[in-house]
N, C-alpha and C. Protein backbone atom coordinates (compact mmCIF):
# COMPACT_ATOMS: atom_id res chain seq x y z
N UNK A 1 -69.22 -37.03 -63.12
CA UNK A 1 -68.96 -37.06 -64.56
C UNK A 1 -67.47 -37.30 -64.83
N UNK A 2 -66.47 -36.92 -63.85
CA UNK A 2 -65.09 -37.01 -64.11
C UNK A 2 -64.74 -38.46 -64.00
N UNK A 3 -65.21 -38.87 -63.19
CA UNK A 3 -65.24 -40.22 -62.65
C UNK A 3 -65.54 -41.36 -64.43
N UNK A 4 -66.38 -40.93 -64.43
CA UNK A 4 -66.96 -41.50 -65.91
C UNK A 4 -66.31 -41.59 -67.02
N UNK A 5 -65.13 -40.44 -67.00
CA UNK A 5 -64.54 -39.90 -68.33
C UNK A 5 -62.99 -40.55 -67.75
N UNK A 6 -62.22 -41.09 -67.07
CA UNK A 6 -61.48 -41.66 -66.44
C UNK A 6 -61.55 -42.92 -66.84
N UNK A 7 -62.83 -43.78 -66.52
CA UNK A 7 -63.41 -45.11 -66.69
C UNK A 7 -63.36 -45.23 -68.09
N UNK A 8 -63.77 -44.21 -68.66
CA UNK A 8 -64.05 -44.86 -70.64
C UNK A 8 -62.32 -44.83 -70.90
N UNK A 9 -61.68 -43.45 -70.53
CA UNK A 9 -60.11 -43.47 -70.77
C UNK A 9 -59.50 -44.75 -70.65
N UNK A 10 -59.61 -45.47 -69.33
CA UNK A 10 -58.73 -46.09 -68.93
C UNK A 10 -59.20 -47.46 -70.09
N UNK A 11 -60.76 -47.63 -70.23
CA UNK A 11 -60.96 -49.16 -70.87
C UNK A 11 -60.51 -49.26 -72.63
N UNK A 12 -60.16 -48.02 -72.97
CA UNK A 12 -59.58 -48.06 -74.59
C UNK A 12 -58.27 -47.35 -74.23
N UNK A 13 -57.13 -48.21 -74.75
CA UNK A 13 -55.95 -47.66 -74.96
C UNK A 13 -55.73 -47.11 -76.11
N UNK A 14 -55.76 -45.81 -76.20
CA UNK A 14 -55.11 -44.89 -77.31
C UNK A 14 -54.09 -44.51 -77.74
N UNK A 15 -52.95 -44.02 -78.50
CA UNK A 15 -51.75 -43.49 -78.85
C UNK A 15 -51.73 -42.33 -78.57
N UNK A 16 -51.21 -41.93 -77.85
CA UNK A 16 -50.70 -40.76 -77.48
C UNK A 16 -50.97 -39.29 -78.44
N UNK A 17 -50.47 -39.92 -80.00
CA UNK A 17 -50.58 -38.60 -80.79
C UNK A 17 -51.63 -39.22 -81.72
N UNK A 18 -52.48 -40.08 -81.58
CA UNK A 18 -53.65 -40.62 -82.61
C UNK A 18 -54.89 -41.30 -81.81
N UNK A 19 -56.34 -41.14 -82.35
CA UNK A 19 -57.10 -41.92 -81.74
C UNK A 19 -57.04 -43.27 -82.53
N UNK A 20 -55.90 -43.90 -82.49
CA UNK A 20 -55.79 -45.13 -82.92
C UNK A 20 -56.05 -46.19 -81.93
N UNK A 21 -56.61 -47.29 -81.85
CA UNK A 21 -56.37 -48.18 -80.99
C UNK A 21 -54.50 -48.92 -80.85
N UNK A 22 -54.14 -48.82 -79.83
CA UNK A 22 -52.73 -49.69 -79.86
C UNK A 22 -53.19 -51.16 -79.89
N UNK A 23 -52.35 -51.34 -81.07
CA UNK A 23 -52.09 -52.81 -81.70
C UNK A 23 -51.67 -53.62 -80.35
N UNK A 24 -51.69 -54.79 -79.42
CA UNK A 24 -51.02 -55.56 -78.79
C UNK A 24 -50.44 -56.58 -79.11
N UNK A 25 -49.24 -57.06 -78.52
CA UNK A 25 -48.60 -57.78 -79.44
C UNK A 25 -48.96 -59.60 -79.16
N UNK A 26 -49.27 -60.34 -79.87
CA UNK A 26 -49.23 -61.55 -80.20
C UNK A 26 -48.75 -62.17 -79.05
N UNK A 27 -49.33 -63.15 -77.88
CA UNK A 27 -48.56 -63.59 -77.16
C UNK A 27 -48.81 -65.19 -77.27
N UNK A 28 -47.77 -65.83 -77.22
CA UNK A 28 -47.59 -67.12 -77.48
C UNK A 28 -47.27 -68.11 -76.44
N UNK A 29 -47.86 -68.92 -75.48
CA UNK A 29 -47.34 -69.81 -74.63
C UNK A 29 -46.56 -70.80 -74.66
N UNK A 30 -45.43 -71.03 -74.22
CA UNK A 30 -43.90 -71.57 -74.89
C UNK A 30 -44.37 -73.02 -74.58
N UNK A 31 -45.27 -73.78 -73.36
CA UNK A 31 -45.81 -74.97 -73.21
C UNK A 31 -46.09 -75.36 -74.73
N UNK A 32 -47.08 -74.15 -75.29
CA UNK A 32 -47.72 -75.03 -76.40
C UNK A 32 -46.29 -75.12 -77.76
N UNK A 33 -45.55 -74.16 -77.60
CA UNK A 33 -44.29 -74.56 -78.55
C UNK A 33 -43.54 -75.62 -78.30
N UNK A 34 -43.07 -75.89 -77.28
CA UNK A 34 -42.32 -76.87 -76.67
C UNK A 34 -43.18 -77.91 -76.64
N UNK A 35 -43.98 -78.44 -76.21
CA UNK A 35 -44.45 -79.72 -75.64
C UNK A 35 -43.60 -80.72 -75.56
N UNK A 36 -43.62 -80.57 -74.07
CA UNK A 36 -43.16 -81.50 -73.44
C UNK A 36 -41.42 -82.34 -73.88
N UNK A 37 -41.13 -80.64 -74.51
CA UNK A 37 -39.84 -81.13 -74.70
C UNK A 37 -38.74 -79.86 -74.42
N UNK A 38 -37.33 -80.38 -74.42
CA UNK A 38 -36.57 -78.86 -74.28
C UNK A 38 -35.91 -77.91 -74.77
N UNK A 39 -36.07 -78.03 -75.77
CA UNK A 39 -35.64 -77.45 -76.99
C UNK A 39 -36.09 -77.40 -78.31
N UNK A 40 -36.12 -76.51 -78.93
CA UNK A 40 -37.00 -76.56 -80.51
C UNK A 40 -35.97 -75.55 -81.63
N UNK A 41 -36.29 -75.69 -83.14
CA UNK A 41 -35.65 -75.27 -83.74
C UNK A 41 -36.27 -74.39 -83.90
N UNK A 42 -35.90 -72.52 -84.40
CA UNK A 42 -36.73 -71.57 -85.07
C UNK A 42 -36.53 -71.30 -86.42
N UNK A 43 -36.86 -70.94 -87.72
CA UNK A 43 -36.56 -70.49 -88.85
C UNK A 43 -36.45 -69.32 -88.63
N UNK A 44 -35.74 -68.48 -89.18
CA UNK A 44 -35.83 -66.89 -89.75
C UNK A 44 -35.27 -67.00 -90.50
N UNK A 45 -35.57 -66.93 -91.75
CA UNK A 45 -35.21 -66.42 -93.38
C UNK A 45 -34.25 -67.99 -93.24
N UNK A 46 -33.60 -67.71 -93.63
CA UNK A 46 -32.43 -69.12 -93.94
C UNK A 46 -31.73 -69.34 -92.95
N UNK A 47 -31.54 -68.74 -91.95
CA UNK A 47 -31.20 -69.07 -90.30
C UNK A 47 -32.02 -69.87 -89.58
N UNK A 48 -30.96 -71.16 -89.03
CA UNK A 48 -31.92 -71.87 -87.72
C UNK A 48 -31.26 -71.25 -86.81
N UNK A 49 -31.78 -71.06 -85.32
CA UNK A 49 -31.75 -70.98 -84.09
C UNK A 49 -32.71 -72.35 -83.39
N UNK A 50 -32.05 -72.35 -82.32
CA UNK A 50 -32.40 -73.24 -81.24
C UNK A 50 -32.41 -72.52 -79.81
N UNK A 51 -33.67 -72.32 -79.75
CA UNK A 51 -34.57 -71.96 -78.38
C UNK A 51 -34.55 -73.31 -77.11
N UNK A 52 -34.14 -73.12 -76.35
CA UNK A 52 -34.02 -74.23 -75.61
C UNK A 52 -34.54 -73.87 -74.00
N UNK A 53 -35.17 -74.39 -72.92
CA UNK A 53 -35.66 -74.25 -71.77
C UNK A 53 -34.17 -74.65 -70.60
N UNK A 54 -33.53 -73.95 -69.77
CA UNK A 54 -32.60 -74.47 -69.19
C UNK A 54 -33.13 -75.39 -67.82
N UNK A 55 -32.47 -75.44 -67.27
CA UNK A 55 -32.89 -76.26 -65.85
C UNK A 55 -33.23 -75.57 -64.69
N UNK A 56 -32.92 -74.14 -65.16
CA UNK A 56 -33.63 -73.21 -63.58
C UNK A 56 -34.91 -72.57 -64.56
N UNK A 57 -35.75 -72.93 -65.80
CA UNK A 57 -36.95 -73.16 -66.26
C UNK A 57 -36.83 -71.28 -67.27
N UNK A 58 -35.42 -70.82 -67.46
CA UNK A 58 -34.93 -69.91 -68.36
C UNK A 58 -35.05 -69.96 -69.53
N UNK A 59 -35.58 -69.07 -70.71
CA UNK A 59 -35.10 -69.88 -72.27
C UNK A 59 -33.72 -68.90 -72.70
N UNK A 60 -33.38 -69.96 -73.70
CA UNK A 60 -31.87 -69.38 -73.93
C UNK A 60 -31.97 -69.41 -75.73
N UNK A 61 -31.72 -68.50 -76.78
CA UNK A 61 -31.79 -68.33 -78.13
C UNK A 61 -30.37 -68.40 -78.17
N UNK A 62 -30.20 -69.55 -78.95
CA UNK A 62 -28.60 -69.51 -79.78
C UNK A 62 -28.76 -70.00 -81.45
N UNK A 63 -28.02 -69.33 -81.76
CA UNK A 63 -27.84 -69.72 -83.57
C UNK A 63 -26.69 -70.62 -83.57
């Protein structure tokens, strides 16, 4: 039975101080942002940044 109650634990992640499910966060594959190129612009609010892929395959965020 312990065995059992381990198995249900482990397959729902809970919060610590809530039986909330934890939210996971959004993950995005940079292939499909980039395509096939090395650099892209980002918006935030009225700020551009430029996300760019370096040559040892690193990304680098500069405003």
């Amino acid at each position: 039975m312990e065995t059992q109650n381990k198995t249900a634990v482990n397959e729902n992640i809970f919060r610590a101080t809530t039986d909330q499910p934890v939210e996971r966060k959004r993950r995005i594959n940079s292939s499909s942002l980039f395509r096939e190129r090395k650099d892209i612009v980002l918006v935030h609010g009225e700020e551009e940044y430029v996300l760019r892929i370096t040559r040892n395959g690193k990304l680098i965020l500069t405003k």
